[in-house]
N, C-alpha and C. Protein backbone atom coordinates (compact mmCIF):
# COMPACT_ATOMS: atom_id res chain seq x y z
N UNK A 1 -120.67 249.81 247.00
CA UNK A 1 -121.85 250.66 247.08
C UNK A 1 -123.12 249.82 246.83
N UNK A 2 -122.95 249.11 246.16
CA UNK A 2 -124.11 247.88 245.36
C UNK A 2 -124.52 247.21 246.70
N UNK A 3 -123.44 246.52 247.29
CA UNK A 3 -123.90 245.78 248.48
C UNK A 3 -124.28 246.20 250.04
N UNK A 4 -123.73 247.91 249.61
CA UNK A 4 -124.54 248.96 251.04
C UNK A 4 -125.83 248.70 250.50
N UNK A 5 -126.20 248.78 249.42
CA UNK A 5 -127.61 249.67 249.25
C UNK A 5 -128.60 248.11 249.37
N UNK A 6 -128.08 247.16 248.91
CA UNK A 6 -128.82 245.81 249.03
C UNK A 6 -128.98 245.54 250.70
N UNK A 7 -127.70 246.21 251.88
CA UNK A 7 -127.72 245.77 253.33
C UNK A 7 -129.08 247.20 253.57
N UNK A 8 -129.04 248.08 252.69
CA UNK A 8 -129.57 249.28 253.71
C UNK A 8 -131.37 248.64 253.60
N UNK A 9 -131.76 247.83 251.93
CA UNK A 9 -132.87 247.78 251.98
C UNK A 9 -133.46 246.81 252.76
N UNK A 10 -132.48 246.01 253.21
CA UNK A 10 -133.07 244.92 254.02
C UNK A 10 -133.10 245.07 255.61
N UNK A 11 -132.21 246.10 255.84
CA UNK A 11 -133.03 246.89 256.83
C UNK A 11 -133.47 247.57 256.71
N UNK A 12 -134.17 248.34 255.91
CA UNK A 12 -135.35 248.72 256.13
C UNK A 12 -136.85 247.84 256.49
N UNK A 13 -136.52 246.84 255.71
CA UNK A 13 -137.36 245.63 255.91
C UNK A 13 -137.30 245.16 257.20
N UNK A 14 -136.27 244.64 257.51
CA UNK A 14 -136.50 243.67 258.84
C UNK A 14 -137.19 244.98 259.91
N UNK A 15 -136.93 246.30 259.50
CA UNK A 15 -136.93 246.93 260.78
C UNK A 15 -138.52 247.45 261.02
N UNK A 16 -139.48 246.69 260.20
CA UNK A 16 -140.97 247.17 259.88
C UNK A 16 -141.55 246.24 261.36
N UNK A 17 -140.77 244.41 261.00
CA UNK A 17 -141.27 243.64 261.86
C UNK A 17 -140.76 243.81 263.30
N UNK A 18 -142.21 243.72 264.20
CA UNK A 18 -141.69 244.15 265.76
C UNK A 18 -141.00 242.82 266.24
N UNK A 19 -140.02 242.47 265.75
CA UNK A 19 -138.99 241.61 266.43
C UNK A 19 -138.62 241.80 267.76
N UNK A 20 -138.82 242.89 267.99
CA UNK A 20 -137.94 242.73 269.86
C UNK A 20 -139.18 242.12 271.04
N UNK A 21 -140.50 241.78 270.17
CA UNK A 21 -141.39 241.06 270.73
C UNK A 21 -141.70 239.67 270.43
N UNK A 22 -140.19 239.28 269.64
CA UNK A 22 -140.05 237.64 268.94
C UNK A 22 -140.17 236.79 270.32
N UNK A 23 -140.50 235.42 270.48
CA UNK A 23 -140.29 234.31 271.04
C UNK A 23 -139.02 233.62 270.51
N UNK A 24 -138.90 233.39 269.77
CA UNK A 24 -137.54 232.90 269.46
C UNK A 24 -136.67 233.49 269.44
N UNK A 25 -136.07 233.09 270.57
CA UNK A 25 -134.42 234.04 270.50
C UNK A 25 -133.09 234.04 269.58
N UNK A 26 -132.84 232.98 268.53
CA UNK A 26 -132.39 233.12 267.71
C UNK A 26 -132.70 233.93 266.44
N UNK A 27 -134.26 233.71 266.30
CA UNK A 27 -135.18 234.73 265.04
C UNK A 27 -134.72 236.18 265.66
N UNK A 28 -134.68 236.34 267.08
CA UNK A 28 -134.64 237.74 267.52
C UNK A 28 -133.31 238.06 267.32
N UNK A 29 -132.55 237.13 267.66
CA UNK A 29 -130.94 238.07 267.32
C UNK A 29 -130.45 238.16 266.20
N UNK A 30 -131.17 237.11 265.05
CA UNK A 30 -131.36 237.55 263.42
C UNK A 30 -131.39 238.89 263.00
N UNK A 31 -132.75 239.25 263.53
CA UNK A 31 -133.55 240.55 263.72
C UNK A 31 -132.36 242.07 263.93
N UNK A 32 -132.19 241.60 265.23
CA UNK A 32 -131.62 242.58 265.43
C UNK A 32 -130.02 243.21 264.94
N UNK A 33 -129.69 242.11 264.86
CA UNK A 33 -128.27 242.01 263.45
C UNK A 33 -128.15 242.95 262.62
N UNK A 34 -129.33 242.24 261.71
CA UNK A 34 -129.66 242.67 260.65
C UNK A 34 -130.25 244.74 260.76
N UNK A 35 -131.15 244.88 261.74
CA UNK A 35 -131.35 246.01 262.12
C UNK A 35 -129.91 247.63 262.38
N UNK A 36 -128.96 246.53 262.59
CA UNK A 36 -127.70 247.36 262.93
C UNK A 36 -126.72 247.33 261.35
N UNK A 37 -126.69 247.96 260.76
CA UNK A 37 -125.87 247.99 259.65
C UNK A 37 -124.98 248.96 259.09
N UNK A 38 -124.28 249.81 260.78
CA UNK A 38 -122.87 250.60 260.62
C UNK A 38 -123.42 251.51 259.85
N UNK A 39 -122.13 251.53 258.75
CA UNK A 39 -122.06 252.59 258.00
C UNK A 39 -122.32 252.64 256.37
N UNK A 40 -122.99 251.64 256.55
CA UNK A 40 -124.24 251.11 255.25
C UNK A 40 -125.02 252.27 255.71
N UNK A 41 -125.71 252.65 256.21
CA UNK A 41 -126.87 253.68 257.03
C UNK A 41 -126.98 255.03 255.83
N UNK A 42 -125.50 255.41 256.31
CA UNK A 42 -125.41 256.72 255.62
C UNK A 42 -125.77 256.82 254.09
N UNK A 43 -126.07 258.04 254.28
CA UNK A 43 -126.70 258.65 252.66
C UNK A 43 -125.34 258.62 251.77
N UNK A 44 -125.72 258.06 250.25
CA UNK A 44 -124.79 257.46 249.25
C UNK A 44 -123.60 258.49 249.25
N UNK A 45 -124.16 260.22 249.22
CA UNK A 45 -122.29 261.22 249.72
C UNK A 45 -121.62 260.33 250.35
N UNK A 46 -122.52 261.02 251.76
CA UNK A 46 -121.41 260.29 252.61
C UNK A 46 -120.77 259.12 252.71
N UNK A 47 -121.71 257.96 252.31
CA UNK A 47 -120.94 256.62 252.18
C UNK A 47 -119.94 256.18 251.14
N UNK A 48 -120.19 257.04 250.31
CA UNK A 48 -118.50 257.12 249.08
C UNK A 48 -117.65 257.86 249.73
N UNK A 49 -117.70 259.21 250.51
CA UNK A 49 -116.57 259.96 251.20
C UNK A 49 -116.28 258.89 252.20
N UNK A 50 -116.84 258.43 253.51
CA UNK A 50 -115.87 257.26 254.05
C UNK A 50 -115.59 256.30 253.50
N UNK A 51 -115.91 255.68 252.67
CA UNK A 51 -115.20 254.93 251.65
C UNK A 51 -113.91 255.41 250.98
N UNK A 52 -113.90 256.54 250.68
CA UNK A 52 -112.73 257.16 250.31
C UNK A 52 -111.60 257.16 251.53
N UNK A 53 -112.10 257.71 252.70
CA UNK A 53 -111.52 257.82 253.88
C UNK A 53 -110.85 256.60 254.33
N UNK A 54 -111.84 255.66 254.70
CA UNK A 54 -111.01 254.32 254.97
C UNK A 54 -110.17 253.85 253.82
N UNK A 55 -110.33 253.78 252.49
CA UNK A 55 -109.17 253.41 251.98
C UNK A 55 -108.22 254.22 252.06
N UNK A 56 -107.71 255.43 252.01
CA UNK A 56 -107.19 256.44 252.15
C UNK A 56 -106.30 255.69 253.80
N UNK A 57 -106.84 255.61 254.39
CA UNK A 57 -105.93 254.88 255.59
C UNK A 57 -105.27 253.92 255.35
N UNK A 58 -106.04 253.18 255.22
CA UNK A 58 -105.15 251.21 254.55
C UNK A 58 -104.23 251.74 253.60
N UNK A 59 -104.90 252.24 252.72
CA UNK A 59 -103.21 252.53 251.55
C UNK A 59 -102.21 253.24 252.74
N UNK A 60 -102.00 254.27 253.81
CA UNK A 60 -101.24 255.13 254.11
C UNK A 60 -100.52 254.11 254.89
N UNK A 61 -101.38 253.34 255.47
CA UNK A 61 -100.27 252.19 256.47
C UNK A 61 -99.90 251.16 255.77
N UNK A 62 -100.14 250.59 254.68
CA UNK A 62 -99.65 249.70 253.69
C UNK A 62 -98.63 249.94 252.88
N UNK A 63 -98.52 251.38 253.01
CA UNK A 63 -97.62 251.70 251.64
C UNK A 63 -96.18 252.70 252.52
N UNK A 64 -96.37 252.96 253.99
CA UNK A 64 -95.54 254.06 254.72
C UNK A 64 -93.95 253.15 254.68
N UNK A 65 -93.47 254.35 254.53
CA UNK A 65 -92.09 253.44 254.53
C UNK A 65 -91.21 254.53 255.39
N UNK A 66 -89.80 254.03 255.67
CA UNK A 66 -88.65 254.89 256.88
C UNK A 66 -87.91 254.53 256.04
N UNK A 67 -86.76 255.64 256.58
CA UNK A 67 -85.00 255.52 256.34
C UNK A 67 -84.75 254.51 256.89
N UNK A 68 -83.73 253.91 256.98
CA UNK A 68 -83.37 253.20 257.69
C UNK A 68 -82.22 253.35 258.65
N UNK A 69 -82.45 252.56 259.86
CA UNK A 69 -81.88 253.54 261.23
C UNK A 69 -80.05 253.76 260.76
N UNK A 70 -79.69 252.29 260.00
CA UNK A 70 -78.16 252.68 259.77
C UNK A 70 -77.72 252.69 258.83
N UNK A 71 -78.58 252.91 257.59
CA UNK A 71 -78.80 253.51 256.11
C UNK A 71 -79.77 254.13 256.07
N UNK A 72 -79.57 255.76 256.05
CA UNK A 72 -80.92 256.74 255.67
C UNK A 72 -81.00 256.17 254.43
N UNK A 73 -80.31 255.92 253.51
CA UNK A 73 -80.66 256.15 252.20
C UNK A 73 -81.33 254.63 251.83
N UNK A 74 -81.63 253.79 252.47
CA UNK A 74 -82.42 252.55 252.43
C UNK A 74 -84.06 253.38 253.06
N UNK A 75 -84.89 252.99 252.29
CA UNK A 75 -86.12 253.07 253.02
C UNK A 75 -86.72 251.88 252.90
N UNK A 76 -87.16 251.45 253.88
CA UNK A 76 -88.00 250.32 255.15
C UNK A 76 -89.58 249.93 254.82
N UNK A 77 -90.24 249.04 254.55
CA UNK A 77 -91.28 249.40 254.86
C UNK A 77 -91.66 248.38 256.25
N UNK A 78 -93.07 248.06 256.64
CA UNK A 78 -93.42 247.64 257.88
C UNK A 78 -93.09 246.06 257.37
N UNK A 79 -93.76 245.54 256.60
CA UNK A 79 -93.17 244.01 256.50
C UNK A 79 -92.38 243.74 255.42
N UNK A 80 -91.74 243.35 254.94
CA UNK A 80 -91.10 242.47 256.56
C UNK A 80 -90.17 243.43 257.22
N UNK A 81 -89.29 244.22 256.57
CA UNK A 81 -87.98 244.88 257.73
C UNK A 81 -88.41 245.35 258.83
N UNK A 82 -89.43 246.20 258.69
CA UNK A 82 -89.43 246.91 260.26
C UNK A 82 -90.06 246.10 261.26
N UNK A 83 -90.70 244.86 260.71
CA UNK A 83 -91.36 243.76 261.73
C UNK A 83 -90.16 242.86 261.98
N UNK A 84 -89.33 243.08 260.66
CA UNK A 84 -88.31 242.22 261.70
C UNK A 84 -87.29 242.51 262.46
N UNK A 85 -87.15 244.23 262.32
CA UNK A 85 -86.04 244.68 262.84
C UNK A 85 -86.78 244.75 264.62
N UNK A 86 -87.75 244.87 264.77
CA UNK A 86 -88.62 245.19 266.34
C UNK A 86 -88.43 243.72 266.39
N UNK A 87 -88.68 242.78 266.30
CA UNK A 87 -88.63 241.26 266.50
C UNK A 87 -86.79 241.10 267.15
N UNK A 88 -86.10 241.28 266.25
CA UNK A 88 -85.01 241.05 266.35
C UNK A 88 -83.88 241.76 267.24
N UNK A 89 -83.87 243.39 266.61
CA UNK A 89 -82.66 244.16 267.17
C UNK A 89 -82.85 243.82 268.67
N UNK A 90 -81.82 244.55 269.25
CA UNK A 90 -81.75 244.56 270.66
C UNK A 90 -80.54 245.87 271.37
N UNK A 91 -80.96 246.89 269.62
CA UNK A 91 -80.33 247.51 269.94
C UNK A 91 -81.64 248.86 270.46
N UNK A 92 -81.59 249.55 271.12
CA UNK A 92 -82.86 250.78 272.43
C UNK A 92 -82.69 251.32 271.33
N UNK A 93 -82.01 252.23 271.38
CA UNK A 93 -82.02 253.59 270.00
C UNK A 93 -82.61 252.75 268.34
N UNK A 94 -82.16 251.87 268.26
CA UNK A 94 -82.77 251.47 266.63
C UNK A 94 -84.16 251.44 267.27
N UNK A 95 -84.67 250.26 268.31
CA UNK A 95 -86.03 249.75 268.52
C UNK A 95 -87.43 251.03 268.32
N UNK A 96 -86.19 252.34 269.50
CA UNK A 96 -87.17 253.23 269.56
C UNK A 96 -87.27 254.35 268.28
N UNK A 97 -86.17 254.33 267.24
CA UNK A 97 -86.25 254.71 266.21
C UNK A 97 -87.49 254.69 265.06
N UNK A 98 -87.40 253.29 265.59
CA UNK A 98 -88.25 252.66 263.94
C UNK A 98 -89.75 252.63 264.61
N UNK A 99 -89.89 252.47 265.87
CA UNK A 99 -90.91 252.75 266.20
C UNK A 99 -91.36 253.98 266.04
N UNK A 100 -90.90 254.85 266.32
CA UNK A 100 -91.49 256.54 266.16
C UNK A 100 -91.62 256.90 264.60
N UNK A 101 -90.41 256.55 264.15
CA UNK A 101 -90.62 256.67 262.43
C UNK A 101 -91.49 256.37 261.92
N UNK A 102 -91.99 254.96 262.00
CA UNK A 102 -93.41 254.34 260.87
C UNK A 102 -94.50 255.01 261.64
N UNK A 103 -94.80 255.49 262.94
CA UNK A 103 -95.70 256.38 263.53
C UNK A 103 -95.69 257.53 262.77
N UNK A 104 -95.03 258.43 262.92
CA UNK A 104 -95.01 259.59 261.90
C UNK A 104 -95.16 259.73 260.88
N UNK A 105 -94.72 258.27 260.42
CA UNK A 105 -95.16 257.97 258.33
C UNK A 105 -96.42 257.36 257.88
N UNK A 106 -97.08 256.94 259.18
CA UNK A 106 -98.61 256.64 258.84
C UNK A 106 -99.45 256.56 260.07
N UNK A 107 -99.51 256.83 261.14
CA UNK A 107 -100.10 257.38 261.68
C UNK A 107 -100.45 258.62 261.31
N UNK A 108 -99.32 259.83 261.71
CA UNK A 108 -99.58 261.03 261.69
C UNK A 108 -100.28 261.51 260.24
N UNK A 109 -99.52 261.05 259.29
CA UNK A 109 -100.66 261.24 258.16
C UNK A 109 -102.23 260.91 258.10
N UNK A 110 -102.17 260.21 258.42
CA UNK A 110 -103.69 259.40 258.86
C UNK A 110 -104.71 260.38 259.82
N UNK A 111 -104.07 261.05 260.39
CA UNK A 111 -104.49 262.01 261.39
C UNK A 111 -106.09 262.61 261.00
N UNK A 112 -106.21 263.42 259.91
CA UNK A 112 -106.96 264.31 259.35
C UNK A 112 -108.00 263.55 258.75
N UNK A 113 -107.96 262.01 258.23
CA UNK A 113 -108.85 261.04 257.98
C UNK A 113 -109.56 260.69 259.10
N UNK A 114 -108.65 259.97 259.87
CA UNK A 114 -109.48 259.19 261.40
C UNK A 114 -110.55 260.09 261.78
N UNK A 115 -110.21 261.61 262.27
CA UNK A 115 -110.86 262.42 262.32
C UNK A 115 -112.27 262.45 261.59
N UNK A 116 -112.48 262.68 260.36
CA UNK A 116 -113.32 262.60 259.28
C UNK A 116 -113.79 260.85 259.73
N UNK A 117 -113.67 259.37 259.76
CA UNK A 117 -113.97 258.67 260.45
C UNK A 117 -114.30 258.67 261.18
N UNK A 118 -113.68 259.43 262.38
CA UNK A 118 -115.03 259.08 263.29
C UNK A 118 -116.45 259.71 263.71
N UNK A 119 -116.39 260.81 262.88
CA UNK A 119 -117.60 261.88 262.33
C UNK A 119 -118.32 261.05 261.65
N UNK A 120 -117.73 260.25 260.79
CA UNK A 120 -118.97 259.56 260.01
C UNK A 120 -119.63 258.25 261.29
N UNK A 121 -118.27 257.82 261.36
CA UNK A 121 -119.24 256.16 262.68
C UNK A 121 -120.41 257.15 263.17
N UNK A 122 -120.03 257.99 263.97
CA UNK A 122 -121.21 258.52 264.65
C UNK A 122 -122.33 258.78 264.17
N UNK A 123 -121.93 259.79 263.00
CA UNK A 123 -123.41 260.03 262.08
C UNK A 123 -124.16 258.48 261.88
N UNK A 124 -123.21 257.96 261.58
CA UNK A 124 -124.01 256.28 261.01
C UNK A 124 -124.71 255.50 262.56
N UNK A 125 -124.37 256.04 263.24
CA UNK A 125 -125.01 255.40 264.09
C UNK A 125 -125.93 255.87 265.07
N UNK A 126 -126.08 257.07 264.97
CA UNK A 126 -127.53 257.69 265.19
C UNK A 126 -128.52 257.80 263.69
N UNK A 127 -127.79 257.31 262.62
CA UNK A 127 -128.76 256.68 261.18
C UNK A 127 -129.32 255.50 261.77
N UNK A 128 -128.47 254.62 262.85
CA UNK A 128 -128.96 253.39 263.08
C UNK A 128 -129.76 253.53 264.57
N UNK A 129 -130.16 254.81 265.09
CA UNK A 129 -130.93 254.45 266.30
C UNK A 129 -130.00 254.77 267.67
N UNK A 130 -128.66 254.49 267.70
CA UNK A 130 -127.71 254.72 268.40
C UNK A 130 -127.17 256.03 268.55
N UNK A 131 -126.88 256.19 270.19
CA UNK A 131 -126.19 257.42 270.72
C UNK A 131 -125.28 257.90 269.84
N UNK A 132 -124.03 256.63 269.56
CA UNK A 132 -122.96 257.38 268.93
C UNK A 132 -122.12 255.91 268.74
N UNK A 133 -121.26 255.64 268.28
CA UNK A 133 -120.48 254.58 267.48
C UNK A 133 -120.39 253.72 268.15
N UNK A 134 -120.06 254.06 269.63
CA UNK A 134 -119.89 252.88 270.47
C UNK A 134 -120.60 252.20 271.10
N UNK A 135 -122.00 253.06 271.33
CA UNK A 135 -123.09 252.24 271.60
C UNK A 135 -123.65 251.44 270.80
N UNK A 136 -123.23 251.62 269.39
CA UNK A 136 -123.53 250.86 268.45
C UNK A 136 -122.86 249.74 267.89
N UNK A 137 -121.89 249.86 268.27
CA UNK A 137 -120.41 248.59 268.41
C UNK A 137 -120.96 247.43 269.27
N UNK A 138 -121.07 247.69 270.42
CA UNK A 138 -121.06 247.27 271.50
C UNK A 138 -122.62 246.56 271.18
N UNK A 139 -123.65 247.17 270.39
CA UNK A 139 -125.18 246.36 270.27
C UNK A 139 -125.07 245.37 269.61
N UNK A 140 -124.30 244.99 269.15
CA UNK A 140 -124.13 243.68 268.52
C UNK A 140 -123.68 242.42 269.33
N UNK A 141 -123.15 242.89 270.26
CA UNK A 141 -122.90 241.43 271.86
C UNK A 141 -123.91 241.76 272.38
N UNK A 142 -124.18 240.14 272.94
CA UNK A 142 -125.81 239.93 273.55
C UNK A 142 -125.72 240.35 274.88
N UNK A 143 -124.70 240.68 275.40
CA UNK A 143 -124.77 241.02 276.75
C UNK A 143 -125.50 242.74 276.33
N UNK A 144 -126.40 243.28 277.82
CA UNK A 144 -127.09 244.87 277.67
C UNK A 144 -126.21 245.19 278.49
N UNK A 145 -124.92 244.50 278.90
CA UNK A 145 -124.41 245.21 279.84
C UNK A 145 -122.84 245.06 279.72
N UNK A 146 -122.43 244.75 278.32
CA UNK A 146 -121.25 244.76 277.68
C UNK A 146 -120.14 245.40 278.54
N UNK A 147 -120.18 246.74 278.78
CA UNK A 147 -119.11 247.48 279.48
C UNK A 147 -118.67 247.16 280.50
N UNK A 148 -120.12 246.92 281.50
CA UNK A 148 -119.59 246.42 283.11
C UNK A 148 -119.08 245.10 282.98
N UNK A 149 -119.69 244.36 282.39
CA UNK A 149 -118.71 242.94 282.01
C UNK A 149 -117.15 242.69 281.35
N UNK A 150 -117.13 243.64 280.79
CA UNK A 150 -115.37 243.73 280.68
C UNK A 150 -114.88 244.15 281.53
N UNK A 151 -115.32 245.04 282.12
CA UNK A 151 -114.71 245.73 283.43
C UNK A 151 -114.34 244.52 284.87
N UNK A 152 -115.24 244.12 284.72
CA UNK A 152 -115.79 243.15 286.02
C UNK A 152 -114.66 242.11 285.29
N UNK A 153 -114.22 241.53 284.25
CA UNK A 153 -113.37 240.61 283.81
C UNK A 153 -112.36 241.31 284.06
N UNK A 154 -111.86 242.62 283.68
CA UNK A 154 -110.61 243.11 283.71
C UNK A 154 -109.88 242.74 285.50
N UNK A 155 -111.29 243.12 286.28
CA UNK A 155 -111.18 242.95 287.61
C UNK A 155 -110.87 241.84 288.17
N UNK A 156 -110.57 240.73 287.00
CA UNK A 156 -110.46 239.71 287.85
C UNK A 156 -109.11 239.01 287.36
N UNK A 157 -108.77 239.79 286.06
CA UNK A 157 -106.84 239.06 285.63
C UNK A 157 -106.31 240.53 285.87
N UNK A 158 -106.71 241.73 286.39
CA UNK A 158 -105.48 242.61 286.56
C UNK A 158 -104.49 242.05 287.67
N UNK A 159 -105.14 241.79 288.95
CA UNK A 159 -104.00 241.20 289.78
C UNK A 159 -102.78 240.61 288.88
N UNK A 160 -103.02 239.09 288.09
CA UNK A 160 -102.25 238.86 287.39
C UNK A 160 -101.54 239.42 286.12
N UNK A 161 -101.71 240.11 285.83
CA UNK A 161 -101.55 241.42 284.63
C UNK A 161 -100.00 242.14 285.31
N UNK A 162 -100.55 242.92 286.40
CA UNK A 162 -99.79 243.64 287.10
C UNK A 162 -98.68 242.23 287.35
N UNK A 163 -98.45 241.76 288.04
CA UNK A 163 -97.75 240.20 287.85
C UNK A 163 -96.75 240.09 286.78
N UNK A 164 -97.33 239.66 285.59
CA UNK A 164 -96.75 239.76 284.61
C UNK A 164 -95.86 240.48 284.81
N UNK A 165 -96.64 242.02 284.44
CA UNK A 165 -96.08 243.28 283.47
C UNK A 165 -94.59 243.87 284.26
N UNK A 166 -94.71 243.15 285.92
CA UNK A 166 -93.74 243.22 286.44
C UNK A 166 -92.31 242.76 286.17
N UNK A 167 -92.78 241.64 286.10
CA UNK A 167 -91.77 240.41 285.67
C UNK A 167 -91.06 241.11 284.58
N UNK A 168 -92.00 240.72 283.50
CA UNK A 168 -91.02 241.35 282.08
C UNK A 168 -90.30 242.81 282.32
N UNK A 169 -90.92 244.07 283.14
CA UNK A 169 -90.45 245.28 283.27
C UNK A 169 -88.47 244.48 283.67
N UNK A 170 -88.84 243.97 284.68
CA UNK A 170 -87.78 243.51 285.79
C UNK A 170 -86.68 242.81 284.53
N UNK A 171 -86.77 242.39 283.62
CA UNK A 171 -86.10 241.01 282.94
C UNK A 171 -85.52 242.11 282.10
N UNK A 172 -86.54 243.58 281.44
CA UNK A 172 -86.34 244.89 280.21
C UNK A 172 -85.25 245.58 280.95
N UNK A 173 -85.37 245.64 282.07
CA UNK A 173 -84.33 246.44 282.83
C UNK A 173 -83.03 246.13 283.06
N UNK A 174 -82.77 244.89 283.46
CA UNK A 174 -81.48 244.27 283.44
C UNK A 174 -80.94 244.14 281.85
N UNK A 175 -81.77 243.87 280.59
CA UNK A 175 -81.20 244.42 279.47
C UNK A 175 -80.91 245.73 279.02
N UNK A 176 -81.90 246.90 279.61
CA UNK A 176 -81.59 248.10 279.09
C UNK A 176 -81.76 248.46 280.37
N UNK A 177 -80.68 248.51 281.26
CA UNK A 177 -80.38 249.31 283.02
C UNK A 177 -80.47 250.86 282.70
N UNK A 178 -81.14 251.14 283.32
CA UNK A 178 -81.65 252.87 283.23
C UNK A 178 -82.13 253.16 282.17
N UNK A 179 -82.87 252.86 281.08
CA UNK A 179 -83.75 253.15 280.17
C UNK A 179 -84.94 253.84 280.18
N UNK A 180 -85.59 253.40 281.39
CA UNK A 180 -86.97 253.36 282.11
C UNK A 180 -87.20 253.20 283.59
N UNK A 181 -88.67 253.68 284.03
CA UNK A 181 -88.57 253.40 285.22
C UNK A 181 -88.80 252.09 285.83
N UNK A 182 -88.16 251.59 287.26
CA UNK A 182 -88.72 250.44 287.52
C UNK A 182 -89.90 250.14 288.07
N UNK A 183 -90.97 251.39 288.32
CA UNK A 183 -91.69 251.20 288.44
C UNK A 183 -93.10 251.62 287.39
N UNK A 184 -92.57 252.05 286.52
CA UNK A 184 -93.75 252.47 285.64
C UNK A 184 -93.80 251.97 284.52
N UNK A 185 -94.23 252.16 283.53
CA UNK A 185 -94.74 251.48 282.27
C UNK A 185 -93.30 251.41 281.05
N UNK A 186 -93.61 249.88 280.83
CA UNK A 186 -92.33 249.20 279.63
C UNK A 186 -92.94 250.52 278.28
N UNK A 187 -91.37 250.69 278.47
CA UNK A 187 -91.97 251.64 276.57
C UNK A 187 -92.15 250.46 275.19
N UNK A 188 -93.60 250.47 274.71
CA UNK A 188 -93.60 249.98 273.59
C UNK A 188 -92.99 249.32 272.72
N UNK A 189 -91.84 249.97 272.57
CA UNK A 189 -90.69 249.32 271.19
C UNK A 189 -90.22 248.48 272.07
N UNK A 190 -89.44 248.01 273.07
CA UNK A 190 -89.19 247.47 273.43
C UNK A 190 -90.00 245.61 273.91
N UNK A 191 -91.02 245.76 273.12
CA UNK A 191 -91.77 244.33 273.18
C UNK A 191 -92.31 243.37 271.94
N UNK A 192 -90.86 243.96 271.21
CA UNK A 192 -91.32 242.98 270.21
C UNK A 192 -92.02 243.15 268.82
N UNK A 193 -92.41 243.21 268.38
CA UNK A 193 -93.69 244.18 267.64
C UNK A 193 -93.64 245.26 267.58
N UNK A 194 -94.30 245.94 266.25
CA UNK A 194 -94.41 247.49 266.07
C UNK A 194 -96.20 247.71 267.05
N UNK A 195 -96.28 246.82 267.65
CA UNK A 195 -97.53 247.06 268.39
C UNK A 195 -97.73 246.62 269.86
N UNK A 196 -96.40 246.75 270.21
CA UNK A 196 -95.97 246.27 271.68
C UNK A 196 -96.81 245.16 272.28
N UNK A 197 -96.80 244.02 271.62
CA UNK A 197 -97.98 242.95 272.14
C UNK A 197 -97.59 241.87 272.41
N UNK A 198 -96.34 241.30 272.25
CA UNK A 198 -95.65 240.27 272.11
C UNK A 198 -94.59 240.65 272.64
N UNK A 199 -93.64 239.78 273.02
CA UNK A 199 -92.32 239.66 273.09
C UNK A 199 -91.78 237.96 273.22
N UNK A 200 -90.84 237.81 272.41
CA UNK A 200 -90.26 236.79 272.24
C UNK A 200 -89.49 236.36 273.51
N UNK A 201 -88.74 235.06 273.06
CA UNK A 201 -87.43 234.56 274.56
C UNK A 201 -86.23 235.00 274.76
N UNK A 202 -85.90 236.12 273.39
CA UNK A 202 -84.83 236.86 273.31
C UNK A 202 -84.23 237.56 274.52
């Protein structure tokens, strides 16, 4: 709280000087940095209630634990077992087990917070001048045209994406034959990770 209220006064400060009429473009992106300060913004309630909120999340996914797929009476938490059981098994039913489980044990709890989160980003960021959270995310890259530029990048490795995502579908299938479709999207558990992002040489 000490170090919101030290970020909130110094924007208030920087935000007196007309910086967006700087010559120096480093002084200016100082400026404007500093001008953007999230969810420092909000009035001291609210900034102890999302404070409450976000920790309230981190503990729920730090601390969620499962049965375990072939001992209920073992409970799991995410590291190491359930990171290593998605790393490792290669058994469909455990993979997609433990995946849905730690979802339901901290996701779904989490539910009623995120919510309350993202009520506050927003508030905080029409505190900061901004439409709504994401326009305010996004003001911090120097590009004014952030969106179309990912887009316009996406446009240029999806060809190879699709490529990929083929390949591996093709390699998931001959391990788990009729699991999925061959033409539509690899299910999650099946790549490795409780965050489908990886997959090993397994």
């Amino acid at each position: 709280m000490a170090y919101s209220n030290y970020k909130k006064g110094m924007w208030k400060k920087a935000a007196k000087f007309p910086w967006k009429d700087f010559k120096d473009a480093i002084l200016k992106r100082r400026y404007k940095l500093m001008c953007y300060i999230g969810s420092d913004a909000l009035e001291e309630a609210d900034l102890q209630r999302y404070t409450n909120v976000t920790v309230s999340m981190q503990t729920i996914y730090g601390t969620a634990k499962v049965p375990d797929f072939k001992d209920p009476k073992k409970m799991l938490s995410l590291t190491p077992e359930l990171e290593k059981i998605m790393s490792s098994s290669q058994d469909y039913a455990e993979q997609e087990y433990v995946w849905t489980a730690w979802r339901n044990a901290s996701g779904a709890r989490m539910k009623t917070f995120f919510e309350e989160y993202v009520t506050f980003e927003n508030k905080a960021a029409k505190l900061n001048g901004k439409e709504n959270a994401y326009v305010g995310w996004t003001t911090t890259y120097d590009s004014p045209t952030f969106r179309d530029d990912m887009l316009a990048i996406w446009k240029q490795i999806e060809p190879l994406y699709r490529q990929l995502h083929a390949y591996v579908r093709k390699h998931l299938l001959e391990q788990y034959p009729g699991k999925f479709s061959k033409t539509g999207q690899i299910p999650g558990h099946l790549l490795g990770n409780m965050w489908g992002k990886s997959r090993d040489s397994r």
